[in-house]
C-alpha atoms as a PDB file:
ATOM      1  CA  UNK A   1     157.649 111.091  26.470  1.00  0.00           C
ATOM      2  CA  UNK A   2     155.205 110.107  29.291  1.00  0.00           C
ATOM      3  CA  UNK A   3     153.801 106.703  28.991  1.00  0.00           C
ATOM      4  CA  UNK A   4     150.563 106.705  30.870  1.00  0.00           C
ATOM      5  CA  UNK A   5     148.882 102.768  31.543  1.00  0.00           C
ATOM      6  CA  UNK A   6     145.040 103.885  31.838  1.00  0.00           C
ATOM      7  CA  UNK A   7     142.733 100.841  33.060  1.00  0.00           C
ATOM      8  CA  UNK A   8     139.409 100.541  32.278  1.00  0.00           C
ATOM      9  CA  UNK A   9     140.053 102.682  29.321  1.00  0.00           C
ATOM     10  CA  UNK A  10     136.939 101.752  27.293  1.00  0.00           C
ATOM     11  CA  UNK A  11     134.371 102.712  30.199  1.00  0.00           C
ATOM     12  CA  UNK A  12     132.765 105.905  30.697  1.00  0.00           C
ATOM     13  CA  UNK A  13     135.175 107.721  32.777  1.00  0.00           C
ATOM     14  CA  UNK A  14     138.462 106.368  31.198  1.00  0.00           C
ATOM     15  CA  UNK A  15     137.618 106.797  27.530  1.00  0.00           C
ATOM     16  CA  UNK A  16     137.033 110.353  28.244  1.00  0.00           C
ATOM     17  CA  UNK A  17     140.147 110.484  30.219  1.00  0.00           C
ATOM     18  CA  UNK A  18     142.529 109.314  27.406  1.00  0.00           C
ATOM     19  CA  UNK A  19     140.849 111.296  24.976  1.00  0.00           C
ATOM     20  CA  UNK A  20     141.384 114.528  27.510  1.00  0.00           C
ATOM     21  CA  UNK A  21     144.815 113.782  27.602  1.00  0.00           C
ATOM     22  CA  UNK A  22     145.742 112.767  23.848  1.00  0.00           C
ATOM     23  CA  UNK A  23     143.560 116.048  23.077  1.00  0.00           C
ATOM     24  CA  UNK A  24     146.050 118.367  25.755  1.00  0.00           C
ATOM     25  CA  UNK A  25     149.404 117.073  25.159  1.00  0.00           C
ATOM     26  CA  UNK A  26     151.968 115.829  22.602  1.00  0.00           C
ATOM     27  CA  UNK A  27     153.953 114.296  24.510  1.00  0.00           C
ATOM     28  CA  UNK A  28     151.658 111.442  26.064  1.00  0.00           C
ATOM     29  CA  UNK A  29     151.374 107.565  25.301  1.00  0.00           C
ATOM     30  CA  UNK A  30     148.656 106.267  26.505  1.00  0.00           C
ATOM     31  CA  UNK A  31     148.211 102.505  26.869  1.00  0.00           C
ATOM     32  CA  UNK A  32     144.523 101.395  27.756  1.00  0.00           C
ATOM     33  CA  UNK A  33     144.338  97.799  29.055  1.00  0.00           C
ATOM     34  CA  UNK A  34     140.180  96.821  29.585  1.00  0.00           C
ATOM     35  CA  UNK A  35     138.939  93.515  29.797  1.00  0.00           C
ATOM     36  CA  UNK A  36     135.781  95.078  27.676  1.00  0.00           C
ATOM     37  CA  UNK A  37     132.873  93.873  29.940  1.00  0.00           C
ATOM     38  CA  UNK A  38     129.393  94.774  28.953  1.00  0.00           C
ATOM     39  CA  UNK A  39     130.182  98.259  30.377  1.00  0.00           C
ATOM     40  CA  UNK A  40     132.910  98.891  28.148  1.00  0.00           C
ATOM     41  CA  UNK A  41     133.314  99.774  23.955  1.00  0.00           C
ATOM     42  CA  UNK A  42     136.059 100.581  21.933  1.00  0.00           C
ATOM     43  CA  UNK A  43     133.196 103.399  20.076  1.00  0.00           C
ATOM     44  CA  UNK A  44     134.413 105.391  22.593  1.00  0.00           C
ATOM     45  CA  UNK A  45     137.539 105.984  21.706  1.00  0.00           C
ATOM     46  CA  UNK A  46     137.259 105.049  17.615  1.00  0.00           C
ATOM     47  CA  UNK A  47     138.346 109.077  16.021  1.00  0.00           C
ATOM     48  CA  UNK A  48     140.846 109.050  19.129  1.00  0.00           C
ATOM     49  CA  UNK A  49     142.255 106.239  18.017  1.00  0.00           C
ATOM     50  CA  UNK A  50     142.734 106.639  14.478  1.00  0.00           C
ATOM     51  CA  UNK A  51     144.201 110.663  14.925  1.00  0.00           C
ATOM     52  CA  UNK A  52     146.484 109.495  17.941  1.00  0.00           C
ATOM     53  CA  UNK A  53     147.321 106.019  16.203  1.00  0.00           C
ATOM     54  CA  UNK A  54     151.091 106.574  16.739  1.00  0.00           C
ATOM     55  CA  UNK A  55     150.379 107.637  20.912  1.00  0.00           C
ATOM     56  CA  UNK A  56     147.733 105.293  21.467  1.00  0.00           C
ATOM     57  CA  UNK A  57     147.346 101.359  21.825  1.00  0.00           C
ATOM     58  CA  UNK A  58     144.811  99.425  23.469  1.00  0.00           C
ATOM     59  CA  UNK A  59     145.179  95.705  25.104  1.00  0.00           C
ATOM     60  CA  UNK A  60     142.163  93.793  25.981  1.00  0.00           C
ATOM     61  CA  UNK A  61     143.027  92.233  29.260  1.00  0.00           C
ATOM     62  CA  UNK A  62     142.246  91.715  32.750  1.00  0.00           C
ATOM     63  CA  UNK A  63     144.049  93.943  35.681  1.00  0.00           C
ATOM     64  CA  UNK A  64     144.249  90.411  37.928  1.00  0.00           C
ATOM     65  CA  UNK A  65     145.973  88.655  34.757  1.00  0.00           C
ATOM     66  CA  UNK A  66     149.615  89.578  36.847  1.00  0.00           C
ATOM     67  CA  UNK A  67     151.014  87.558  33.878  1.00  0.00           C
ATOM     68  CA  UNK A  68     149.608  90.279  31.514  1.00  0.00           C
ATOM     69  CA  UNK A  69     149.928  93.259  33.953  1.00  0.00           C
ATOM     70  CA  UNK A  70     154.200  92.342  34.796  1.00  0.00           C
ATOM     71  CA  UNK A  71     154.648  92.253  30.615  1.00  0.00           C
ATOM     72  CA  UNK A  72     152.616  95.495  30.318  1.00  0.00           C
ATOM     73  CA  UNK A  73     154.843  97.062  33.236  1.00  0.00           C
ATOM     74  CA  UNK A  74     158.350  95.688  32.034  1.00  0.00           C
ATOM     75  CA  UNK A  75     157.787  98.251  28.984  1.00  0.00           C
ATOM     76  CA  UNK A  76     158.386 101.027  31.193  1.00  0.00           C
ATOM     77  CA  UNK A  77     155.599 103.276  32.634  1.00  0.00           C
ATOM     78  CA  UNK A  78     155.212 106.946  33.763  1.00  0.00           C
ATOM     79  CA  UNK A  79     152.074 106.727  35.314  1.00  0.00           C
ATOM     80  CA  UNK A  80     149.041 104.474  36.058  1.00  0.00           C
ATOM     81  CA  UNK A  81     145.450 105.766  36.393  1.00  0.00           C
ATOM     82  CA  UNK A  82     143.557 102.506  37.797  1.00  0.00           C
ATOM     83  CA  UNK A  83     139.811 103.552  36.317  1.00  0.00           C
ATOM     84  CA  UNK A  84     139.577  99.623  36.255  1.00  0.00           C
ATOM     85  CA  UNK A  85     136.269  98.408  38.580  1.00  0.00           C
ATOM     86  CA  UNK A  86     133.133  97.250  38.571  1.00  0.00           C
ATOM     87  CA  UNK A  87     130.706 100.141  39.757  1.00  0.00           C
ATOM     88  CA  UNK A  88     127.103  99.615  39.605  1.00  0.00           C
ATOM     89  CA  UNK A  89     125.264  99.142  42.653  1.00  0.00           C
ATOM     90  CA  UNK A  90     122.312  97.223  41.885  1.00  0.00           C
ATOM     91  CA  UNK A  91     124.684  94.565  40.118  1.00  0.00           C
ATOM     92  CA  UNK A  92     126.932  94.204  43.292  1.00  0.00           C
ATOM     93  CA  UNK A  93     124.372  93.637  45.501  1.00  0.00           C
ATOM     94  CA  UNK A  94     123.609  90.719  43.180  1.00  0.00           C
ATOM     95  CA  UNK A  95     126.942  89.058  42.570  1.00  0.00           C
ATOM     96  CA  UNK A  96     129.333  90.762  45.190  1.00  0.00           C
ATOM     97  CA  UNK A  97     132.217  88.327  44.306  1.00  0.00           C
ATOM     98  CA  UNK A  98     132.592  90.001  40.910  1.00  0.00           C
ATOM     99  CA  UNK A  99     133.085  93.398  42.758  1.00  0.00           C
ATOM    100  CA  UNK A 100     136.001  91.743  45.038  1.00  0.00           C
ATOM    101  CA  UNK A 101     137.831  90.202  42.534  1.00  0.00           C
ATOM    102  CA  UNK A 102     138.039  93.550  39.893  1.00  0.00           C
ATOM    103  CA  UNK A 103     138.144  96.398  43.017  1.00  0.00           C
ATOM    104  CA  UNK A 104     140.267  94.586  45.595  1.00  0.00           C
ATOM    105  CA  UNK A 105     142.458  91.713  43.638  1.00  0.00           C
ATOM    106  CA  UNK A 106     142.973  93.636  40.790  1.00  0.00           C
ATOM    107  CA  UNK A 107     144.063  96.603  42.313  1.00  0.00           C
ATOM    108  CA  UNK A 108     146.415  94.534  44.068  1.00  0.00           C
ATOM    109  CA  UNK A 109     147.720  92.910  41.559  1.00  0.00           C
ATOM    110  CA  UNK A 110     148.554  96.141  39.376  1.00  0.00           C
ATOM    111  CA  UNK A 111     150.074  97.433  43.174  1.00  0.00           C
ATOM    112  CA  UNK A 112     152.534  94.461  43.084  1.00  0.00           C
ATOM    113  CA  UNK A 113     153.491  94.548  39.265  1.00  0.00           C
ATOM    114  CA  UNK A 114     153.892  98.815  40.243  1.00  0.00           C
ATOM    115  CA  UNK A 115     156.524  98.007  43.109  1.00  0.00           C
ATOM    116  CA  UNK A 116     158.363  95.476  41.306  1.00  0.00           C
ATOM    117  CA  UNK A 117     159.086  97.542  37.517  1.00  0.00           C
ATOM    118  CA  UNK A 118     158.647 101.337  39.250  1.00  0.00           C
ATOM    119  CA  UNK A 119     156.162 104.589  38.342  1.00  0.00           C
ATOM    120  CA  UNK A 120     156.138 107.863  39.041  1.00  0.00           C
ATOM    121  CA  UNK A 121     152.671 107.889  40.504  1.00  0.00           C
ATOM    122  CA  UNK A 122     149.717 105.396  40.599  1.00  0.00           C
ATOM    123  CA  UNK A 123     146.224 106.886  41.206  1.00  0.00           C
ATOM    124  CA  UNK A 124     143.763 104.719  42.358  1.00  0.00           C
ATOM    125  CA  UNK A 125     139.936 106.220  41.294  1.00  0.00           C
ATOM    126  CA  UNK A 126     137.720 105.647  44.206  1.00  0.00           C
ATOM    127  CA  UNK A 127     134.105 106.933  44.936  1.00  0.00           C
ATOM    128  CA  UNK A 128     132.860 109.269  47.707  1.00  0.00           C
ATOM    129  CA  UNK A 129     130.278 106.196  48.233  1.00  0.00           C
ATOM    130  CA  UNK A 130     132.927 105.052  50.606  1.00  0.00           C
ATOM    131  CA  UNK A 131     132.011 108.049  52.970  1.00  0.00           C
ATOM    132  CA  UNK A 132     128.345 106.278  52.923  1.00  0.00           C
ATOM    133  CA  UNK A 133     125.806 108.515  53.967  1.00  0.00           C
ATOM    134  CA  UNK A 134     125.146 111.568  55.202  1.00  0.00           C
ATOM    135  CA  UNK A 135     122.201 113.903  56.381  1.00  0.00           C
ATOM    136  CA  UNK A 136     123.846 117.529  56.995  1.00  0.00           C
ATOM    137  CA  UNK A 137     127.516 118.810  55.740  1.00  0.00           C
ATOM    138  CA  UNK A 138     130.118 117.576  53.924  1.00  0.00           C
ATOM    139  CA  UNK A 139     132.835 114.471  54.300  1.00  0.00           C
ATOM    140  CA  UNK A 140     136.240 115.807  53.814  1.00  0.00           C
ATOM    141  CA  UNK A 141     139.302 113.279  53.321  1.00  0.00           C
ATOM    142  CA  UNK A 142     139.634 112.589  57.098  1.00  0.00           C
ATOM    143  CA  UNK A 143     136.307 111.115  56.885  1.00  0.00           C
ATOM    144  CA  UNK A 144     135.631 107.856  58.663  1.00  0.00           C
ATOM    145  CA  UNK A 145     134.252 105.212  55.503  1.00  0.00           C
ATOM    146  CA  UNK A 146     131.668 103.617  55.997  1.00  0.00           C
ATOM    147  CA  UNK A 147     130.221 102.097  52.808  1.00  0.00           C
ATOM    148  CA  UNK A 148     126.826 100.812  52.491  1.00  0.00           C
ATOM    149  CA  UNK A 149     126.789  98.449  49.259  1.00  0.00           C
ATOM    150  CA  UNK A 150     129.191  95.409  48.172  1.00  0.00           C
ATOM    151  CA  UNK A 151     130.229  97.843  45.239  1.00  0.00           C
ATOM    152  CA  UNK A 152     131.202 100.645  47.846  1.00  0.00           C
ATOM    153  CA  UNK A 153     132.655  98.422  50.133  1.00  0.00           C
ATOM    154  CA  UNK A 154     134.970  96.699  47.675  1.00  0.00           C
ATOM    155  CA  UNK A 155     135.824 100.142  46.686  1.00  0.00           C
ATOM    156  CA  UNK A 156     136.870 100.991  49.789  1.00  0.00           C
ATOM    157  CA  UNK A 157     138.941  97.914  50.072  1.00  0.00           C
ATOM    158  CA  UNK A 158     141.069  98.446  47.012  1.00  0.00           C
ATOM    159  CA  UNK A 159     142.097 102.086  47.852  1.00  0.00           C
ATOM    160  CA  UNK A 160     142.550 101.064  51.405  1.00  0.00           C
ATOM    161  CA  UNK A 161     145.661  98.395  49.968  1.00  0.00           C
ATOM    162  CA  UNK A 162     146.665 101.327  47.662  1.00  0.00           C
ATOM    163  CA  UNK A 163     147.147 103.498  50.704  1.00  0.00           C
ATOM    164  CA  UNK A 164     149.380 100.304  52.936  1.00  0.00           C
ATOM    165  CA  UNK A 165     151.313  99.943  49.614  1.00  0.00           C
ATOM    166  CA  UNK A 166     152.824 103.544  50.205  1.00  0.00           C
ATOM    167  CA  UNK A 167     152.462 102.972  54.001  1.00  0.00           C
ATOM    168  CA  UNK A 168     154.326  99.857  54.333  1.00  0.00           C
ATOM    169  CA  UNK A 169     156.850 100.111  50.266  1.00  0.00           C
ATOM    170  CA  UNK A 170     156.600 103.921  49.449  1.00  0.00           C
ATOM    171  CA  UNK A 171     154.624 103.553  46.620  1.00  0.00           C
ATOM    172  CA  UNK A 172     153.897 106.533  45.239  1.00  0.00           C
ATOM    173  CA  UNK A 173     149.993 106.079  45.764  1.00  0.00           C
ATOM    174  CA  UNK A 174     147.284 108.530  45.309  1.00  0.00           C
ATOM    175  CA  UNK A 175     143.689 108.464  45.982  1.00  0.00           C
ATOM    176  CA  UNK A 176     140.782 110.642  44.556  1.00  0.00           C
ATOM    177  CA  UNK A 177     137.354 110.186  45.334  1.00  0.00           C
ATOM    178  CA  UNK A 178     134.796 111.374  43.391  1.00  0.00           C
ATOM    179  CA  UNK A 179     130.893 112.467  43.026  1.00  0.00           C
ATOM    180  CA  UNK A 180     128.188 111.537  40.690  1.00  0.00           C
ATOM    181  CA  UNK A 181     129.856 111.573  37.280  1.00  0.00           C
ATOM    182  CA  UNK A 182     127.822 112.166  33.748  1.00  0.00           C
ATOM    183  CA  UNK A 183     128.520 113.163  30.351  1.00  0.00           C
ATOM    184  CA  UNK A 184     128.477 111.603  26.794  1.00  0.00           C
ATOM    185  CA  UNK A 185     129.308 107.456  26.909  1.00  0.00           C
ATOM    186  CA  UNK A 186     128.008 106.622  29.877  1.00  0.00           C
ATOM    187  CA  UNK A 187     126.654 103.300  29.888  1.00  0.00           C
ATOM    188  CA  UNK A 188     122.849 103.081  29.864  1.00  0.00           C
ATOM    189  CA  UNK A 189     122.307 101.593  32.834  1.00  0.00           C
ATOM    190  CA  UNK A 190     123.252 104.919  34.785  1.00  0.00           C
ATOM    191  CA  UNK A 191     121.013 106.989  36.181  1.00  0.00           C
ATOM    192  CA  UNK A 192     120.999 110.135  33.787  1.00  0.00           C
ATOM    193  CA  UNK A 193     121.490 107.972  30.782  1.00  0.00           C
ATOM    194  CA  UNK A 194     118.593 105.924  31.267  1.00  0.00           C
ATOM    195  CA  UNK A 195     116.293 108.590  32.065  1.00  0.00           C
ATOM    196  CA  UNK A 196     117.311 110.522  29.194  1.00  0.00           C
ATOM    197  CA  UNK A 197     117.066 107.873  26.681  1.00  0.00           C
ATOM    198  CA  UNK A 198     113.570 106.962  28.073  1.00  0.00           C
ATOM    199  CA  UNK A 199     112.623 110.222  28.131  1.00  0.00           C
ATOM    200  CA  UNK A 200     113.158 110.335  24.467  1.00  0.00           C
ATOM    201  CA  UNK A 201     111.380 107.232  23.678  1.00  0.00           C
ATOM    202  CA  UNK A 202     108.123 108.011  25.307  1.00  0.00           C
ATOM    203  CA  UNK A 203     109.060 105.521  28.087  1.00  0.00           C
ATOM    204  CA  UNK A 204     108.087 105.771  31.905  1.00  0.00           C
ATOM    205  CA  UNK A 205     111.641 107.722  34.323  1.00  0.00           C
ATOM    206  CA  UNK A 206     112.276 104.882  37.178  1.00  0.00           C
ATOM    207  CA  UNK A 207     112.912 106.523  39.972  1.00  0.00           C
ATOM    208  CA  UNK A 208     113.442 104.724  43.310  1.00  0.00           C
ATOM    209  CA  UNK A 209     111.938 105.147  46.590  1.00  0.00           C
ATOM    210  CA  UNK A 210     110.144 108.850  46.914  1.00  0.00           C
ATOM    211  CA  UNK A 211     112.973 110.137  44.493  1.00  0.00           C
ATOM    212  CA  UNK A 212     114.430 112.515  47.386  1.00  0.00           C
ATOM    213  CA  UNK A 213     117.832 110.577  47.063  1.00  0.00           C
ATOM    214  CA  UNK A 214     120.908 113.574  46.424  1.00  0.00           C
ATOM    215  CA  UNK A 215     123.774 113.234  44.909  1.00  0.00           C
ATOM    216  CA  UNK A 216     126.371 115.905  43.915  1.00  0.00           C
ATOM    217  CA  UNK A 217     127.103 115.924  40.595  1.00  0.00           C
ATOM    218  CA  UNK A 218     130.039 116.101  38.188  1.00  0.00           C
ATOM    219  CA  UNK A 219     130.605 116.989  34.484  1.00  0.00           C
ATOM    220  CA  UNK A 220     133.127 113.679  33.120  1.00  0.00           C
ATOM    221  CA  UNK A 221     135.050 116.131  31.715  1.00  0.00           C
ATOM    222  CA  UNK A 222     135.954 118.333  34.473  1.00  0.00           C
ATOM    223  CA  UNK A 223     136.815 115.078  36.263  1.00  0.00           C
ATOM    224  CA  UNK A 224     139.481 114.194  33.713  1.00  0.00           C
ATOM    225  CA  UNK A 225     141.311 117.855  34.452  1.00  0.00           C
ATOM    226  CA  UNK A 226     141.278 117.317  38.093  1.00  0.00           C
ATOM    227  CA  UNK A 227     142.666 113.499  37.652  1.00  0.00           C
ATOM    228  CA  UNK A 228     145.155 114.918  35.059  1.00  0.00           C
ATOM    229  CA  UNK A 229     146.827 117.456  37.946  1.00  0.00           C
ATOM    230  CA  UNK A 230     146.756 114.933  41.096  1.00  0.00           C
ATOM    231  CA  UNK A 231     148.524 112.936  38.620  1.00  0.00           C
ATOM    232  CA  UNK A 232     151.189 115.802  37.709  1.00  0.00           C
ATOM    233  CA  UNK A 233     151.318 117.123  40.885  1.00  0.00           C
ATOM    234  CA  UNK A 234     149.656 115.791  43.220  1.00  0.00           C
ATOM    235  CA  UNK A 235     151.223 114.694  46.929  1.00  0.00           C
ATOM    236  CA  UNK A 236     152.517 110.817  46.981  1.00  0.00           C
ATOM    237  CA  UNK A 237     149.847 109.228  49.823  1.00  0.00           C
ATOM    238  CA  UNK A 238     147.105 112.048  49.624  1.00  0.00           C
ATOM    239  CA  UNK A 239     143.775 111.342  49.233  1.00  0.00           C
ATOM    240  CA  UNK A 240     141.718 114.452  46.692  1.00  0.00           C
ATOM    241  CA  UNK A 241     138.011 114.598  46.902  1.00  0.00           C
ATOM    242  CA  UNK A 242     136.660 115.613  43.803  1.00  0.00           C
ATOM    243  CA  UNK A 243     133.024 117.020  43.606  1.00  0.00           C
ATOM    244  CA  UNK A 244     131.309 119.046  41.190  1.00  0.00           C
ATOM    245  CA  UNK A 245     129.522 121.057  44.317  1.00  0.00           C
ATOM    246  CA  UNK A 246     126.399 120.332  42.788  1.00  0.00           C
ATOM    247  CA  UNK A 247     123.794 118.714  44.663  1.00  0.00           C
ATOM    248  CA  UNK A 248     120.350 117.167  43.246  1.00  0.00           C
ATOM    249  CA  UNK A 249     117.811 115.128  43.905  1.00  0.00           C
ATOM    250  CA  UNK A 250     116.940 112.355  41.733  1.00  0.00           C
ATOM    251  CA  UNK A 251     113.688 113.698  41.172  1.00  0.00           C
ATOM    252  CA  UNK A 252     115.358 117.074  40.131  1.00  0.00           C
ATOM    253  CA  UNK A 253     117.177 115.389  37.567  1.00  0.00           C
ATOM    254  CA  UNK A 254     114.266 113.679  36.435  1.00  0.00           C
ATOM    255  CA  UNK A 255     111.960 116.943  36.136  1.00  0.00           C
ATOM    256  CA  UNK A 256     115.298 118.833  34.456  1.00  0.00           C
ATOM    257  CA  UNK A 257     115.309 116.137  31.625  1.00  0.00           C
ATOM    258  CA  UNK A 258     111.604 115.641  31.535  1.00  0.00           C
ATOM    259  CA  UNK A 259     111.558 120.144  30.968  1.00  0.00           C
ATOM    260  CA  UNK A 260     114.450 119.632  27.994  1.00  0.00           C
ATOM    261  CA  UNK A 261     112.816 117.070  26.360  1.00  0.00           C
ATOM    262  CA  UNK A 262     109.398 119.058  26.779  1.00  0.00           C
ATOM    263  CA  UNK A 263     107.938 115.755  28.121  1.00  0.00           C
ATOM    264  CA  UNK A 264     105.216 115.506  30.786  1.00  0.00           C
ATOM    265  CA  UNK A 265     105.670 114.541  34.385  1.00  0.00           C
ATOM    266  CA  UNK A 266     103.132 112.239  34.298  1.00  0.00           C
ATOM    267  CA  UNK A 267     106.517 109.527  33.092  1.00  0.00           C
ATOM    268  CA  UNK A 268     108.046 109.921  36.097  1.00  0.00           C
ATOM    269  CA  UNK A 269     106.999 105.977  38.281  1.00  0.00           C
ATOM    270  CA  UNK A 270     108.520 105.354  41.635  1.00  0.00           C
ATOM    271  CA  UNK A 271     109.819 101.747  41.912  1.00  0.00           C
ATOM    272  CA  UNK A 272     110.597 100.316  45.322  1.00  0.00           C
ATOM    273  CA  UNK A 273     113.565 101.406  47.429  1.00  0.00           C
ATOM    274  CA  UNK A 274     116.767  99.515  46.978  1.00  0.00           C
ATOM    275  CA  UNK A 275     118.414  97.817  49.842  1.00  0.00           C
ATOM    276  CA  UNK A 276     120.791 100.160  51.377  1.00  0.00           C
ATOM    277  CA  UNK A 277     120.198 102.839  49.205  1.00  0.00           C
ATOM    278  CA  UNK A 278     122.417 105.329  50.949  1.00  0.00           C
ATOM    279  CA  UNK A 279     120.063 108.673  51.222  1.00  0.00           C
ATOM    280  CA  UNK A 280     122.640 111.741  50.486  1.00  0.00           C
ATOM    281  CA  UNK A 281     126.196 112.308  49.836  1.00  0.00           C
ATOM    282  CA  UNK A 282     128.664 115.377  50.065  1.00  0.00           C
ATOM    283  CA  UNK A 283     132.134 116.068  49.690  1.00  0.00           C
ATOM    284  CA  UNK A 284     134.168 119.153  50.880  1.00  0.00           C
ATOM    285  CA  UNK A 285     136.738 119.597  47.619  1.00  0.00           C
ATOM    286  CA  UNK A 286     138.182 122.619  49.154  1.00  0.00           C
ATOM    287  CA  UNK A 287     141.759 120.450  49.764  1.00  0.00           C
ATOM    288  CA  UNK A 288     142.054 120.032  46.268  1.00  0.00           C
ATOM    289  CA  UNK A 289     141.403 123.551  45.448  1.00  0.00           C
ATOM    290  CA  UNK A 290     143.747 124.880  48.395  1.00  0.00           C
ATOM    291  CA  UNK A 291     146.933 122.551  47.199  1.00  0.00           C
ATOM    292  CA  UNK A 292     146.274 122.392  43.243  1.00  0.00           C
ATOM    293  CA  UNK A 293     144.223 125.431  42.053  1.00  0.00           C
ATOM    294  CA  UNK A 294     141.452 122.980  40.962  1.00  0.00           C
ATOM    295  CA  UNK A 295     137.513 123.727  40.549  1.00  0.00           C
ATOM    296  CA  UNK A 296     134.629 122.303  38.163  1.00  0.00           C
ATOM    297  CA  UNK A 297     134.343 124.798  35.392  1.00  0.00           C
ATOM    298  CA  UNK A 298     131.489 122.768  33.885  1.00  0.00           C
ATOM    299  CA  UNK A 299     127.822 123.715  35.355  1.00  0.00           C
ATOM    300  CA  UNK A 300     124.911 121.175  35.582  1.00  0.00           C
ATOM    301  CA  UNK A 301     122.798 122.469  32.143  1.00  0.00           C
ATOM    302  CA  UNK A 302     125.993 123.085  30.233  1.00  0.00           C
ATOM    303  CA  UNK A 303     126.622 119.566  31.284  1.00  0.00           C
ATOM    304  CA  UNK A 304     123.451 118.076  30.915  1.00  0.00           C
ATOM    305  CA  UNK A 305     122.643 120.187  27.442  1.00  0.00           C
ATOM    306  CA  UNK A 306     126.673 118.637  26.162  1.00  0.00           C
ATOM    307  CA  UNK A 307     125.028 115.235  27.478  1.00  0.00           C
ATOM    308  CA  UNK A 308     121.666 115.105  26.284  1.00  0.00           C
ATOM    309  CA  UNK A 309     123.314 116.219  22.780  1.00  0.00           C
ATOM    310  CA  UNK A 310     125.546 113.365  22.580  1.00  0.00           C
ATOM    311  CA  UNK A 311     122.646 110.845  23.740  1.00  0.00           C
ATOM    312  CA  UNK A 312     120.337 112.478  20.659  1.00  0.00           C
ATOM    313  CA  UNK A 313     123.362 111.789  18.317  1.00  0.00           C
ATOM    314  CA  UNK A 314     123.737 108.180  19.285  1.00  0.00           C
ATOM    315  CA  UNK A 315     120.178 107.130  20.535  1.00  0.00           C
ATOM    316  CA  UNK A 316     119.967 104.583  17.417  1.00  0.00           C
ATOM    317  CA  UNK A 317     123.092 102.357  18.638  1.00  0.00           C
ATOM    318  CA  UNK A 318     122.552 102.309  22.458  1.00  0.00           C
ATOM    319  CA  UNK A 319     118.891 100.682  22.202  1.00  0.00           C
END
């Protein structure tokens, strides 16, 4: 069997990760340690749960609890998948200590408890917000970072000590940075979420600055394949970009859920800027395709239309 420690489990991007993997093989165990902040919920992985019961246990905890982490560890792990962070911008930018102590200590501390008990691999999730920003083309992995925000910059700072750890120890250490994720679960506070959910409740689309803000964007799902084969087979010390080559304005996304929802423009307000609000970003994912055969298979309105479905189904609960 392959016993898999996923952090961060009961977020957006984890919960869909263990269910991907529960869902693909029979031969996984998958334990999920999250410290369920406001960010994360058990919901998302209650039918999971109950059909994997046997494969499946979850730990509330905190990845900088080493006491906690080094008991987890001495049970003997395949694999870790650190999905573990704090990630929204706006929040950083007002308590940036928060974003230090989950994305840098916390890393470490699951880096230490790795070296001392032994995995096969350890995959630290990063952003392509570390890149920062960029007007024409598209960062590749040999990219200079240069992050704009706290949340980037502590980001950048935990999968920088991942990287030394295999440097300086050998761990096996890989690094994936990825776009723009959305898909059902996604906390509210995200952009797609929220404008979806006010779109359906009559309520005005906040959209900062002049809305011309681009991000490329990736389907959860198609995420959790490309994670699931750096993990297999992925090079020890790489670093994957992993994009969904699909590049939006805010404003897009706004008029494309606005258009679904058959709602008028007219809910569409621009709020002021935020500070640093980095203006586009881009990733070349043609490494990951080259070495592991991997591309999104998921396009934006099958995406959105799978999204927008879920958020219908569960609009009562997440107001």
């Amino acid at each position: 069997m392959v016993k898999v420690l996923v952090t961060g489990g009961a977020g957006f991007i984890g919960s869909c990760f263990i269910r991907y993997m529960l869902s693909k093989y029979d031969d996984v165990i998958i334990i999920n340690l999250d410290a369920l902040t406001y960010a994360g919920s058990l919901d998302n992985l209650k039918d999971i749960a109950a059909v994997h019961s046997k494969r499946y246990r979850f730990i509330k905890g905190d990845i900088a609890d080493r006491g906690l982490v080094d008991d987890i560890f001495r049970e003997g792990l395949s694999h870790v998948v650190n999905f573990a962070a704090e990630t929204h911008v706006d929040r950083s930018i007002a308590s940036p200590g928060i974003f230090v102590r989950s994305n840098i200590q916390g890393v470490q501390t699951l880096l230490d408890a790795a070296l001392v008990h032994g995995i096969e691999s350890f995959i630290q999730i990063s952003t392509d917000e570390v890149y920062g920003s960029l007007q024409a083309g598209s960062f590749t992995e040999e990219s200079p970072l240069n992050p704009s925000s706290p949340y980037s910059a502590s980001k950048a700072g935990g999968e920088l000590l991942a990287r030394a750890y295999h440097t300086t120890f050998g761990l096996p250490v890989i690094v994936t940075r990825c776009s723009n994720n959305y898909g059902p679960c996604q906390h509210p506070e995200k952009l797609i979420p929220r404008l979806m959910l006010n779109a359906m409740q009559d309520r005005e689309l906040p959209i900062y600055g002049d809305g011309l803000n681009i991000r490329d964007w990736l389907y959860v799902e198609d995420h959790c394949s490309a994670i699931d084969l750096v993990m297999r087979h992925g090079k020890k010390g790489a670093v994957y970009n992993i994009g969904g080559g699909c590049e939006k304005t805010n404003l897009e996304v706004a008029r494309w859920i606005l258009k679904r929802l058959g709602k008028p423009k007219s809910l569409i307000r621009f709020v002021p800027d935020r500070p640093g609000h980095d203006r586009r970003y881009s990733i070349d994912c043609s490494k990951l395709k080259r070495d592991l055969g991997w591309e999104p298979r998921i396009g934006f309105d099958e995406g959105m239309e799978k999204t927008f479905q879920w958020y219908s189904l569960n609009l009562d609960r997440l107001q």
